[in-house]
PDB file of N, CA and C in Angstrom:
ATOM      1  N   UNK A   1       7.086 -87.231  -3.343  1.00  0.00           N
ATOM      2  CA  UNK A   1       6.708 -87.711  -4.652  1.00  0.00           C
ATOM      3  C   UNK A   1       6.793 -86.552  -5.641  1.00  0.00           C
ATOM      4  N   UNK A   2       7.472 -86.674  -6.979  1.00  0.00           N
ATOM      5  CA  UNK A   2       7.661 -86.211  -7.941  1.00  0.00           C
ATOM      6  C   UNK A   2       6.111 -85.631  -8.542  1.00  0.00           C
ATOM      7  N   UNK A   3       5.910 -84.607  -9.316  1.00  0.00           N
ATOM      8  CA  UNK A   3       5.067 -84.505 -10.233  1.00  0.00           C
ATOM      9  C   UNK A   3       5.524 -84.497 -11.272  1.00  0.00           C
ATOM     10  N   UNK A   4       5.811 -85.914 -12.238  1.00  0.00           N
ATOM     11  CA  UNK A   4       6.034 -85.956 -13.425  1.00  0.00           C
ATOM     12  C   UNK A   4       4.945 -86.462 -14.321  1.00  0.00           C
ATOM     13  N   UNK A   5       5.128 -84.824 -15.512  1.00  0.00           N
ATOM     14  CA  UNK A   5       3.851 -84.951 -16.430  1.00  0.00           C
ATOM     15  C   UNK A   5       3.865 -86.731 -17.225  1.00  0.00           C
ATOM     16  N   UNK A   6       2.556 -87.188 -17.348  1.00  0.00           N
ATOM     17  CA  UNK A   6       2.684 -88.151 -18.353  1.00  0.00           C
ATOM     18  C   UNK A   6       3.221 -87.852 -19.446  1.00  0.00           C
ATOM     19  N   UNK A   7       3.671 -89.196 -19.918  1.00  0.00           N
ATOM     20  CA  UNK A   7       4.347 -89.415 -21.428  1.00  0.00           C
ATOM     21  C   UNK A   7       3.672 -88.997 -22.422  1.00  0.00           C
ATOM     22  N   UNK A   8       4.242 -88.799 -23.450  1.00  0.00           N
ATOM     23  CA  UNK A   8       3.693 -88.213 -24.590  1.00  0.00           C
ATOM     24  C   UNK A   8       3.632 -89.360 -25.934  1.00  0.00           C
ATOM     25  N   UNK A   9       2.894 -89.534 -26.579  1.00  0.00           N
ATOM     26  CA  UNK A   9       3.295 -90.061 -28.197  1.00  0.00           C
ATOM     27  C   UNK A   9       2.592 -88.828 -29.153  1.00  0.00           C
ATOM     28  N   UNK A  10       3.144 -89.214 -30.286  1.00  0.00           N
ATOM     29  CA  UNK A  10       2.346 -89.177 -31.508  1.00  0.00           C
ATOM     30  C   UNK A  10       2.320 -89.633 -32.426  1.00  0.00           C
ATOM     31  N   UNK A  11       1.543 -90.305 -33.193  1.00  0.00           N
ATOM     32  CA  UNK A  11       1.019 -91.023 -34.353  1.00  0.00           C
ATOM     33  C   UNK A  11       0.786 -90.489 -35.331  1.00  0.00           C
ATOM     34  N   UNK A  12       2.183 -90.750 -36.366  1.00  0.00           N
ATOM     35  CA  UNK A  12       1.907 -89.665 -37.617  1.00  0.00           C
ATOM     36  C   UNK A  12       1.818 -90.748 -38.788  1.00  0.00           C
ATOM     37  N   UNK A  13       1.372 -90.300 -39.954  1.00  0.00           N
ATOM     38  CA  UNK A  13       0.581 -90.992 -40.973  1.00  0.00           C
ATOM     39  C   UNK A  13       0.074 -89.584 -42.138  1.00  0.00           C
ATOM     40  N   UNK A  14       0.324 -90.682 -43.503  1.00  0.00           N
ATOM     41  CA  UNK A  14       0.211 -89.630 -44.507  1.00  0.00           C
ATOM     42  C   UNK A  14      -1.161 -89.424 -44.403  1.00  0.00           C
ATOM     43  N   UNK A  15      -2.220 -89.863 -43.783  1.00  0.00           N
ATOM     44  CA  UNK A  15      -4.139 -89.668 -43.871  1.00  0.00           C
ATOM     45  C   UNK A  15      -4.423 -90.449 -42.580  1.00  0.00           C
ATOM     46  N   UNK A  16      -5.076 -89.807 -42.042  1.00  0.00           N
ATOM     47  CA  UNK A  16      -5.827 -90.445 -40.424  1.00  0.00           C
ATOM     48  C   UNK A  16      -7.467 -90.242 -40.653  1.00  0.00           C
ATOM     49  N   UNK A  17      -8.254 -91.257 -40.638  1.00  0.00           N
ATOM     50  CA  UNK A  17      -9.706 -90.953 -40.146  1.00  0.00           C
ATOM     51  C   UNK A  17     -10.345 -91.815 -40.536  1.00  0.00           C
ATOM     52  N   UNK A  18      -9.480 -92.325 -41.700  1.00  0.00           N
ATOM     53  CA  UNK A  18     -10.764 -93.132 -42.981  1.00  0.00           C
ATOM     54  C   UNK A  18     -10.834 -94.540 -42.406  1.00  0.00           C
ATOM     55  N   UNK A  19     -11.490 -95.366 -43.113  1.00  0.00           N
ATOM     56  CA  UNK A  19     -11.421 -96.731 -43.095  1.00  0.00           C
ATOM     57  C   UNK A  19     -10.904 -97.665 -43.428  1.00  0.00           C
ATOM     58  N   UNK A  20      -9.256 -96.827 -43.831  1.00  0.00           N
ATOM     59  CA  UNK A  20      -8.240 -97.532 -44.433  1.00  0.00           C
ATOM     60  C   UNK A  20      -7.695 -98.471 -43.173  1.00  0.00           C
ATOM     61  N   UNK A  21      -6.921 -99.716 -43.556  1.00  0.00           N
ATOM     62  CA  UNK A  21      -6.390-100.456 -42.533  1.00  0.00           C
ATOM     63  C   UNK A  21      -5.443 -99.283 -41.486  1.00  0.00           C
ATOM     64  N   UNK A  22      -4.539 -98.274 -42.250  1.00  0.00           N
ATOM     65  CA  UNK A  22      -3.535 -97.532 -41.084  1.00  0.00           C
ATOM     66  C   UNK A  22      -4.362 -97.046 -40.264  1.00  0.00           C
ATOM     67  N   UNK A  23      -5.518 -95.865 -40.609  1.00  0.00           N
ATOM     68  CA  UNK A  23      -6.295 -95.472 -39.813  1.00  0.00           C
ATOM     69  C   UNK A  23      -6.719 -95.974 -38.798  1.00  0.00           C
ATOM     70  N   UNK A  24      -7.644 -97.220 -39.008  1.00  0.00           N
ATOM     71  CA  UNK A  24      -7.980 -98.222 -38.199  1.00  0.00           C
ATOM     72  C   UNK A  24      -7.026 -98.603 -36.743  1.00  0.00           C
ATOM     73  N   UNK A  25      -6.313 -99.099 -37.204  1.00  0.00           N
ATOM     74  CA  UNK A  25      -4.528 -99.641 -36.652  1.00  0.00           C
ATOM     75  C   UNK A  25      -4.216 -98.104 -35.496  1.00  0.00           C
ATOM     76  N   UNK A  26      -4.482 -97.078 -36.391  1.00  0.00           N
ATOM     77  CA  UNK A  26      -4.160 -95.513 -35.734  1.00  0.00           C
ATOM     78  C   UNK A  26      -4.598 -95.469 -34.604  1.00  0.00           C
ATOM     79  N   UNK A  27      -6.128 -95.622 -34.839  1.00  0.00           N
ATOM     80  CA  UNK A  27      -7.398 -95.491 -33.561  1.00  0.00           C
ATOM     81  C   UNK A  27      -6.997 -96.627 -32.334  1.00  0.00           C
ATOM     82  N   UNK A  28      -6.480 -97.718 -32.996  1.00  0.00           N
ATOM     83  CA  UNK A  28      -6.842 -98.346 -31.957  1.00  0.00           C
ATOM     84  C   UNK A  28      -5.053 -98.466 -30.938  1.00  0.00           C
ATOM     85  N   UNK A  29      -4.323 -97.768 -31.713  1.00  0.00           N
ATOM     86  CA  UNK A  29      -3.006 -97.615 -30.805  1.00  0.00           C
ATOM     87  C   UNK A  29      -3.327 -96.560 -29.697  1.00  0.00           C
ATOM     88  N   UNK A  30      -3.711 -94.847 -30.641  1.00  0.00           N
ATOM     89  CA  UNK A  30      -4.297 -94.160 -29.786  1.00  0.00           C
ATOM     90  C   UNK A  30      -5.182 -94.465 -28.056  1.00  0.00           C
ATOM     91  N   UNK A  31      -6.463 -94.955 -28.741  1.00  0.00           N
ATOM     92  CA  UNK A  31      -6.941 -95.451 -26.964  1.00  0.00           C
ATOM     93  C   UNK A  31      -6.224 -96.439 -26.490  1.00  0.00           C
ATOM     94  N   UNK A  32      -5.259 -97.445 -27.010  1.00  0.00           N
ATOM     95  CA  UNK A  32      -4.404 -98.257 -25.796  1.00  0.00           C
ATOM     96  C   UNK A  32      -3.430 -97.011 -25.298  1.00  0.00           C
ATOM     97  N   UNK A  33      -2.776 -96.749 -25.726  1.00  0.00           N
ATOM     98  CA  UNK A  33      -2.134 -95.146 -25.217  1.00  0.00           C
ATOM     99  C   UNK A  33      -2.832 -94.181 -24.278  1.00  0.00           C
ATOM    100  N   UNK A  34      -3.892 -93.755 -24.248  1.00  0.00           N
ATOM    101  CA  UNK A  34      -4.800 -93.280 -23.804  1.00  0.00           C
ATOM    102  C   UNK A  34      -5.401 -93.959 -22.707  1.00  0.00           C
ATOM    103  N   UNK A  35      -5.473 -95.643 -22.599  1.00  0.00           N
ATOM    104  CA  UNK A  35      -5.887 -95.667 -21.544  1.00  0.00           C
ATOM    105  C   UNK A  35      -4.695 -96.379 -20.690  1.00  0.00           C
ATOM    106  N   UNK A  36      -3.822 -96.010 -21.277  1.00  0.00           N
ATOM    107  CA  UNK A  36      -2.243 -96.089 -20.157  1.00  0.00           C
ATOM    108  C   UNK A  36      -2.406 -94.926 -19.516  1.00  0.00           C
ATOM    109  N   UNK A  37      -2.725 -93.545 -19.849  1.00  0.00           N
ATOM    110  CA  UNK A  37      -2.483 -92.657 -19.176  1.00  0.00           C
ATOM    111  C   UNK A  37      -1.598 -91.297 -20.046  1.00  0.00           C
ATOM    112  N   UNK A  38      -1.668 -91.744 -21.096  1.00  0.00           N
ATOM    113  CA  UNK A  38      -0.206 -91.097 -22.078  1.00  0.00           C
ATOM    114  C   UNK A  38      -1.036 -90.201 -22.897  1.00  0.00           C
ATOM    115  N   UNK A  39      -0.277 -88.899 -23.184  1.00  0.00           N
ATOM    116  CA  UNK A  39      -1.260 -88.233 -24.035  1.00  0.00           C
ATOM    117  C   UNK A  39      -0.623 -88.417 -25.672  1.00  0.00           C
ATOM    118  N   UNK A  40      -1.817 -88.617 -26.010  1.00  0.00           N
ATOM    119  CA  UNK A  40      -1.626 -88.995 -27.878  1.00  0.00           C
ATOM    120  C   UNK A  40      -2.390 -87.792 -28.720  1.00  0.00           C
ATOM    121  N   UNK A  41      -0.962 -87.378 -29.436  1.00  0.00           N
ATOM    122  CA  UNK A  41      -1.276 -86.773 -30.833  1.00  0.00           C
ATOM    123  C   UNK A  41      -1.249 -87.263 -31.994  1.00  0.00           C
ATOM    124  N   UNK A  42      -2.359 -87.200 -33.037  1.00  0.00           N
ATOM    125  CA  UNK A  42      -2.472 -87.391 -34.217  1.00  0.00           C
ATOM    126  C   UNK A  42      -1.810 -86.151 -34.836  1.00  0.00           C
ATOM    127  N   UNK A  43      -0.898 -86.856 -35.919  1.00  0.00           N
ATOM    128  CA  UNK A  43      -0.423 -85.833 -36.759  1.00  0.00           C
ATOM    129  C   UNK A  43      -0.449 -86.427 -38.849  1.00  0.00           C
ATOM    130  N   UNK A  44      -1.393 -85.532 -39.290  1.00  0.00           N
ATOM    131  CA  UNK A  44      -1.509 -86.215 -41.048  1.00  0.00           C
ATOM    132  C   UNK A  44      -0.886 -85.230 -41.752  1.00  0.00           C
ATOM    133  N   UNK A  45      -0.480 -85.293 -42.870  1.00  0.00           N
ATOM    134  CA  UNK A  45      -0.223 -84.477 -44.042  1.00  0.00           C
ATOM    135  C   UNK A  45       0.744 -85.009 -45.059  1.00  0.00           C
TER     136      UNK A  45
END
């Protein structure tokens, strides 16, 4: 058996945190990602 690292994403967006609908939408892609096993980066600016 292989050791292949998990997959990667990242979730980029002009503002991440607030209580705007993207944000929201952000968070909740993140933990489905997260609880696949995949590591998730947030990226704003």
């Amino acid at each position: 058996m292989r050791n292949v690292p998990a997959p990667s994403v990242t979730i980029c967006s002009f503002r991440l945190g607030g209580g705007d609908g993207v944000s929201v939408e952000a968070t909740k892609w993140a933990w489905a990602f997260g609880e696949l096993g995949w590591r998730v980066r947030t990226l704003a600016g």
